[in-house]
PDB file of N, CA and C in Angstrom:
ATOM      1  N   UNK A   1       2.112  16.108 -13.318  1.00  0.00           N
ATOM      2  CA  UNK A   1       2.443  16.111 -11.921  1.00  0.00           C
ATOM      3  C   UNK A   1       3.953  15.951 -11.779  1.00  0.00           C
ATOM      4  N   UNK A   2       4.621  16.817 -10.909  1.00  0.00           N
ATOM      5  CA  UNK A   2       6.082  16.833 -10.516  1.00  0.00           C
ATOM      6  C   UNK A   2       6.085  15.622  -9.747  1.00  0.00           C
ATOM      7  N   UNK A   3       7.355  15.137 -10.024  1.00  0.00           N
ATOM      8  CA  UNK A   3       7.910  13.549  -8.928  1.00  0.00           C
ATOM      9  C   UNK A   3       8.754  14.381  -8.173  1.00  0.00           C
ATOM     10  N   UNK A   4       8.610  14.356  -7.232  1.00  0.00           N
ATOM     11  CA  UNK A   4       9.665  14.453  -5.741  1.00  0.00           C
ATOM     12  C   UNK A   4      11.166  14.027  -5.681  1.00  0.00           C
ATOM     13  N   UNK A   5      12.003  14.984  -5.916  1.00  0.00           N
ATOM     14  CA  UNK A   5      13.599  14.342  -5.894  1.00  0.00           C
ATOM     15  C   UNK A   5      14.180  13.478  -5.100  1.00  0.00           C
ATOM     16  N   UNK A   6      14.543  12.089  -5.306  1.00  0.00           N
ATOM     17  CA  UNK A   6      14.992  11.557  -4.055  1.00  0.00           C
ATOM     18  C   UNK A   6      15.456  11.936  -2.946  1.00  0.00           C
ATOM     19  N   UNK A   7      15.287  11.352  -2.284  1.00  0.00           N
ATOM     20  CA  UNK A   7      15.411  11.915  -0.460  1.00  0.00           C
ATOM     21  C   UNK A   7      14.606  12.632   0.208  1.00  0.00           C
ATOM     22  N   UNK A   8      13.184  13.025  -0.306  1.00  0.00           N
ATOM     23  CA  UNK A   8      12.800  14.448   0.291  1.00  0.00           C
ATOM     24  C   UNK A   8      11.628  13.795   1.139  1.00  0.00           C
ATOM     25  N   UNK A   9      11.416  12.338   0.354  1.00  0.00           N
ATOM     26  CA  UNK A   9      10.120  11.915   2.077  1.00  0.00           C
ATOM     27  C   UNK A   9      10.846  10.727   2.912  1.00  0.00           C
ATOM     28  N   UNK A  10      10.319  11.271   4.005  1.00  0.00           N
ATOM     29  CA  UNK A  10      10.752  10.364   5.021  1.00  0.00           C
ATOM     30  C   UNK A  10       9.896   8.867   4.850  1.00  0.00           C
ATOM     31  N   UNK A  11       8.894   9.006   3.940  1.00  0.00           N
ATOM     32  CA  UNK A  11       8.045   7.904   4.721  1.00  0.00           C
ATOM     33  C   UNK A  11       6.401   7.750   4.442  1.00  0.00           C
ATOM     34  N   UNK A  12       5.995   7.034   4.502  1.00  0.00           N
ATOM     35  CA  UNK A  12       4.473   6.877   4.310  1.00  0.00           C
ATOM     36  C   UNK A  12       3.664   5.567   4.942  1.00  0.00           C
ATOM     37  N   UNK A  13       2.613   5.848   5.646  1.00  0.00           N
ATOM     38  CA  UNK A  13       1.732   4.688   5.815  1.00  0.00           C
ATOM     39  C   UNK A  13       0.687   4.767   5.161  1.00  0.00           C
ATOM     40  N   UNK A  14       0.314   3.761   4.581  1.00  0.00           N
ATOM     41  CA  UNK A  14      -1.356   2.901   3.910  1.00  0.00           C
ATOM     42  C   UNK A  14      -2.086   2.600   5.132  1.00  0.00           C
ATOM     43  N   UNK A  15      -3.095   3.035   5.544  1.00  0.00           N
ATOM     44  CA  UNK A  15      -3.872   2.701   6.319  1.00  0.00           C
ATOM     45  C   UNK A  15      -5.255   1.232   5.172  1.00  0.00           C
ATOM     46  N   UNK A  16      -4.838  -0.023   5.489  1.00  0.00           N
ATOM     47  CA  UNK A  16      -5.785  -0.582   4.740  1.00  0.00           C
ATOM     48  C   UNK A  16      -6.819  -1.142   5.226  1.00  0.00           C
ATOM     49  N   UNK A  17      -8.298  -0.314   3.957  1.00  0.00           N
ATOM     50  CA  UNK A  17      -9.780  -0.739   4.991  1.00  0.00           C
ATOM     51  C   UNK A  17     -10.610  -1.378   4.257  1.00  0.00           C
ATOM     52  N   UNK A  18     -11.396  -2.523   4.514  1.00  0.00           N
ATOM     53  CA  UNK A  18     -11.609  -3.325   3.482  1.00  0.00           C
ATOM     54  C   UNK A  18     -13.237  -2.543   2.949  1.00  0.00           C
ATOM     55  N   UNK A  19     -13.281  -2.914   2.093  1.00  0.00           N
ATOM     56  CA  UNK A  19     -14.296  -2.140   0.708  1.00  0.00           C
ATOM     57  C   UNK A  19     -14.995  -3.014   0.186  1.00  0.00           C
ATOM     58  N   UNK A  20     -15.975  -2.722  -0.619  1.00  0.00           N
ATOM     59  CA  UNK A  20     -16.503  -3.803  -1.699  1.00  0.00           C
ATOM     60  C   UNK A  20     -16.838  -5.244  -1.824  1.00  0.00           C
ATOM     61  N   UNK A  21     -16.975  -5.428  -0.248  1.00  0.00           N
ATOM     62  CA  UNK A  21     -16.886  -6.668  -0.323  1.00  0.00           C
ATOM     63  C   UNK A  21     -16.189  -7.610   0.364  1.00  0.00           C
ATOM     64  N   UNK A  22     -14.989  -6.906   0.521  1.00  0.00           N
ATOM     65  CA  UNK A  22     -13.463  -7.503   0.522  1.00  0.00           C
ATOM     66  C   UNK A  22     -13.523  -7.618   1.944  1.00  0.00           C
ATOM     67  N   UNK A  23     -13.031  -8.702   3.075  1.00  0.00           N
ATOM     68  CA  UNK A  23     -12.217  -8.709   4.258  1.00  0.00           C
ATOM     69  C   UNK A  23     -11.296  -7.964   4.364  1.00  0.00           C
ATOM     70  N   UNK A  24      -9.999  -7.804   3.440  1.00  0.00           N
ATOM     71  CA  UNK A  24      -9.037  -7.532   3.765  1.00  0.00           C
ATOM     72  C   UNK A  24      -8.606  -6.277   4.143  1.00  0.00           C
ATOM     73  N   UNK A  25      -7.775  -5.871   5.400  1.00  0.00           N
ATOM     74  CA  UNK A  25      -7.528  -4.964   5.559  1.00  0.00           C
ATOM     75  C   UNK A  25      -5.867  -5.126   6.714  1.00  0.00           C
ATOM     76  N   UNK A  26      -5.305  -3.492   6.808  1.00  0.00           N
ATOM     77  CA  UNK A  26      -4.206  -3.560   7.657  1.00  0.00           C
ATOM     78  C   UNK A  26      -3.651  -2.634   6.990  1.00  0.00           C
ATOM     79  N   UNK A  27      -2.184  -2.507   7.652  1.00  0.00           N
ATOM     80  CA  UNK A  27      -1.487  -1.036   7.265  1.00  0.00           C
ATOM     81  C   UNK A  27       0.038  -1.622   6.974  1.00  0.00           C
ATOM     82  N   UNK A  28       0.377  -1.248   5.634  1.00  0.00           N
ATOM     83  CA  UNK A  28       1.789  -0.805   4.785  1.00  0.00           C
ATOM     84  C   UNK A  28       2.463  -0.144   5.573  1.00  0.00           C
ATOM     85  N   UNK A  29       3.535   0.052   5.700  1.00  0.00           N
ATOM     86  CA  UNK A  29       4.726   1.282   5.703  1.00  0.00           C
ATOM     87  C   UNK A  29       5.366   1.261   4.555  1.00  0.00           C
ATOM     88  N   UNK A  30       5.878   2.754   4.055  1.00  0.00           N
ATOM     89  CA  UNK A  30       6.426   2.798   2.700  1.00  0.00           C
ATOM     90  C   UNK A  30       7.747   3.441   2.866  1.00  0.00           C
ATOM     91  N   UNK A  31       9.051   3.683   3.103  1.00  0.00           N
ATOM     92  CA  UNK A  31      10.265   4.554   3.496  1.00  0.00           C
ATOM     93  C   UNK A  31      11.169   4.365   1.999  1.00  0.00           C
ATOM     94  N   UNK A  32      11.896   5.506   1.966  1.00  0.00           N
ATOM     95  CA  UNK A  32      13.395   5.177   0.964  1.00  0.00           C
ATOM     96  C   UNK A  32      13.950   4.338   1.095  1.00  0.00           C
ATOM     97  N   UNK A  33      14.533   3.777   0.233  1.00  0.00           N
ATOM     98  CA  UNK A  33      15.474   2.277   0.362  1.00  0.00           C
ATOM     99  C   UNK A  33      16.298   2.535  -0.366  1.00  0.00           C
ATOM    100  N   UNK A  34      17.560   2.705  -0.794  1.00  0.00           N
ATOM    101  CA  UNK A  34      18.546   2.883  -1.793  1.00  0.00           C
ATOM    102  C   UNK A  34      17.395   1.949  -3.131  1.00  0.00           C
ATOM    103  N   UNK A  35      17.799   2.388  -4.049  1.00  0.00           N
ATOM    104  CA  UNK A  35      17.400   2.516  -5.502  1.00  0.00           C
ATOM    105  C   UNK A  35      15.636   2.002  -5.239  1.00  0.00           C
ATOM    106  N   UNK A  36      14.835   2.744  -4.503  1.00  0.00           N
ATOM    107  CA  UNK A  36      13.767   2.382  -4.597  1.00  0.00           C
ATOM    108  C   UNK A  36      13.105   2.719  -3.093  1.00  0.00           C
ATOM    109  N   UNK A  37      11.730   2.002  -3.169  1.00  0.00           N
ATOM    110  CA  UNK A  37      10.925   1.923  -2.101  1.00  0.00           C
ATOM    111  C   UNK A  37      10.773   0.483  -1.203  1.00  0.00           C
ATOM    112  N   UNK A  38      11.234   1.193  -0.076  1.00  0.00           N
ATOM    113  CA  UNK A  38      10.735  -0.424   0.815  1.00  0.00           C
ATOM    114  C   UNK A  38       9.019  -0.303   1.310  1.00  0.00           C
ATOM    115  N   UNK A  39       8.548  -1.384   1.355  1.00  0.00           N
ATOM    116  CA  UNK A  39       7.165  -1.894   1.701  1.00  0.00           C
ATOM    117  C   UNK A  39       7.380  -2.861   2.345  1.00  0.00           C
ATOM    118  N   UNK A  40       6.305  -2.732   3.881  1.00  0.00           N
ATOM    119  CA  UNK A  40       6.397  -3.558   4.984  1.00  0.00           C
ATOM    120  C   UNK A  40       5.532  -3.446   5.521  1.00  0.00           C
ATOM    121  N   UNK A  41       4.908  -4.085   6.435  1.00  0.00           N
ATOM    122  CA  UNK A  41       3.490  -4.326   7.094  1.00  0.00           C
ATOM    123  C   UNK A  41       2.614  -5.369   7.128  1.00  0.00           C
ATOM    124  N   UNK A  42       1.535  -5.550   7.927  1.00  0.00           N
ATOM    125  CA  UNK A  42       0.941  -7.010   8.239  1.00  0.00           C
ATOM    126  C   UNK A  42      -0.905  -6.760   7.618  1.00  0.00           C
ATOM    127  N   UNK A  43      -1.456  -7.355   6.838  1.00  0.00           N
ATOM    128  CA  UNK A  43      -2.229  -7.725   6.089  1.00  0.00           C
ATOM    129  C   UNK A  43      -3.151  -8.891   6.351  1.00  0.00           C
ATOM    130  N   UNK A  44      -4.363  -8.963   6.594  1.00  0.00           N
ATOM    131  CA  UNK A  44      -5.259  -9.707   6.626  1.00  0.00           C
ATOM    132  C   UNK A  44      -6.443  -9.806   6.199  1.00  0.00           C
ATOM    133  N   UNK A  45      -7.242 -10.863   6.625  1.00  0.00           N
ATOM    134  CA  UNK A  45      -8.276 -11.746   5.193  1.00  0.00           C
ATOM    135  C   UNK A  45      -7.596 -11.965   4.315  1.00  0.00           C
ATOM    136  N   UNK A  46      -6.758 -12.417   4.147  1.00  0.00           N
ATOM    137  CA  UNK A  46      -6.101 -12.953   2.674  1.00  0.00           C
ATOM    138  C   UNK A  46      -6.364 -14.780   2.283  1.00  0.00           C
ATOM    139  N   UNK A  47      -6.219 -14.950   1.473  1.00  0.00           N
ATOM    140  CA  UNK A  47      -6.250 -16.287   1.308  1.00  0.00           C
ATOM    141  C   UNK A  47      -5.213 -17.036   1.872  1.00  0.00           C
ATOM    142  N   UNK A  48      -5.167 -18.266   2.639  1.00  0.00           N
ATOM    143  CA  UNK A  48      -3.704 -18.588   2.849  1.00  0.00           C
ATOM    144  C   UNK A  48      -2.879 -19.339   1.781  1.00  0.00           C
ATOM    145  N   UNK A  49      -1.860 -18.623   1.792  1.00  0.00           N
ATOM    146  CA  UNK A  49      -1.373 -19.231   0.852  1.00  0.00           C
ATOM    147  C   UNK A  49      -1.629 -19.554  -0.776  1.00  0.00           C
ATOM    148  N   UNK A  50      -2.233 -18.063  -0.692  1.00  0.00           N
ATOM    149  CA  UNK A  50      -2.973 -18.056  -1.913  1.00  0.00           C
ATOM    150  C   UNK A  50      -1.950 -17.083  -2.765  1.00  0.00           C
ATOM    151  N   UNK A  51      -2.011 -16.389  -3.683  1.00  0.00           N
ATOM    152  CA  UNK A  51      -1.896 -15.365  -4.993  1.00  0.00           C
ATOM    153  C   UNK A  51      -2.298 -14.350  -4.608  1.00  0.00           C
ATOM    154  N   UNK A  52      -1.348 -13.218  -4.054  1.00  0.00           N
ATOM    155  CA  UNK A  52      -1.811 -11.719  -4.122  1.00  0.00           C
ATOM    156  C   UNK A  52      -1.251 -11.113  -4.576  1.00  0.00           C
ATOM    157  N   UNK A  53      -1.864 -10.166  -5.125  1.00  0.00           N
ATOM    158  CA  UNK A  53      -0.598  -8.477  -5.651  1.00  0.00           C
ATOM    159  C   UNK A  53      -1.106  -7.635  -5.021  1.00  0.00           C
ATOM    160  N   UNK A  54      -0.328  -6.210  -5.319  1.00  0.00           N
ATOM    161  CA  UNK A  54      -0.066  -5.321  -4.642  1.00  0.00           C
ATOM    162  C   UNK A  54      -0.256  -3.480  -5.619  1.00  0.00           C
ATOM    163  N   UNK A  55      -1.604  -2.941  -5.630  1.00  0.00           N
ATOM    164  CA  UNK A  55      -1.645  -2.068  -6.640  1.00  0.00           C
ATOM    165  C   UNK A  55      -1.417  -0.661  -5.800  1.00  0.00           C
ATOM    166  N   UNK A  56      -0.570   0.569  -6.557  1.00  0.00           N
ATOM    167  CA  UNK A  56      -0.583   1.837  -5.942  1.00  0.00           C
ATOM    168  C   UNK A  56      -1.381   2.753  -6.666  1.00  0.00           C
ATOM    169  N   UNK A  57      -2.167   3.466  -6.056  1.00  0.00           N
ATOM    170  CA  UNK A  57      -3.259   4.196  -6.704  1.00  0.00           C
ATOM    171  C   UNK A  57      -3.048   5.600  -5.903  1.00  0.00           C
ATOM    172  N   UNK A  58      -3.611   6.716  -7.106  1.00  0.00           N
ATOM    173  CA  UNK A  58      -2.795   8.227  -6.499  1.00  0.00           C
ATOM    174  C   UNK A  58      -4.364   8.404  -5.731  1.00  0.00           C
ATOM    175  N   UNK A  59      -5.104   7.868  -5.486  1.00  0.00           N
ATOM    176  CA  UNK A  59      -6.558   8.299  -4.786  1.00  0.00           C
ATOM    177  C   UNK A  59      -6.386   6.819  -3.793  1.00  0.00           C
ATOM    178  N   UNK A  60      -6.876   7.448  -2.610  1.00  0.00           N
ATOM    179  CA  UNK A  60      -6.818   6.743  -1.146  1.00  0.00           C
ATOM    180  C   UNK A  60      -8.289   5.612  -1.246  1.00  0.00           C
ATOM    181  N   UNK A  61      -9.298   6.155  -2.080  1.00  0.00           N
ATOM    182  CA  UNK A  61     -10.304   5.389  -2.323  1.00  0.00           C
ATOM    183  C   UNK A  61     -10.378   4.802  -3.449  1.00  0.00           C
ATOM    184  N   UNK A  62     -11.106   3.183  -3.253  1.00  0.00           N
ATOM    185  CA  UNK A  62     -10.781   2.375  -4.562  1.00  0.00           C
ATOM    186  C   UNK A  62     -12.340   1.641  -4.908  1.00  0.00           C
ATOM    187  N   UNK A  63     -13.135   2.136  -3.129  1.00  0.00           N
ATOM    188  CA  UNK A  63     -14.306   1.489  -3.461  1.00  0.00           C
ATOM    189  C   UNK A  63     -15.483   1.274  -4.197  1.00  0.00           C
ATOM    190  N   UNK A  64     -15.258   1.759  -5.410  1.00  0.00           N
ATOM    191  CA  UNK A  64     -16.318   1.936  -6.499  1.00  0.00           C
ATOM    192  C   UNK A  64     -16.090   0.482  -7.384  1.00  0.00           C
ATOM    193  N   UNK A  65     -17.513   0.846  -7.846  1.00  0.00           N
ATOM    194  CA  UNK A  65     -17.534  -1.021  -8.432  1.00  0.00           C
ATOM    195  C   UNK A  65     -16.374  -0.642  -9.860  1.00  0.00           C
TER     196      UNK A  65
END
């Protein structure tokens, strides 16, 4: 798969829907940032104050066991 030369997307949203189980859901924004990607957006069901990460997957669906 070809990678995209810097500069050529404006932008992306994650629409997030919870799956498997999971509460959590809400929506990312993804834009260019000088040397990289910015990520921003509001997220819920989470634990408070708990331990989360953050995985990017090239398929929009993750809900399989």
């Amino acid at each position: 798969m070809a990678i995209a030369s810097a500069g050529t997307a404006q932008g992306a949203v994650a629409n997030l829907a919870s799956a498997s189980g999971s509460l959590v859901s809400g929506r990312v924004l993804l834009s260019p940032d000088a040397g990289g990607v910015r990520v921003r957006g509001e997220v819920g069901g989470l634990v408070r104050n708990g331990t989360h990460n953050l995985r990017l997957h090239t398929r929009g669906d993750c809900s399989a066991v």
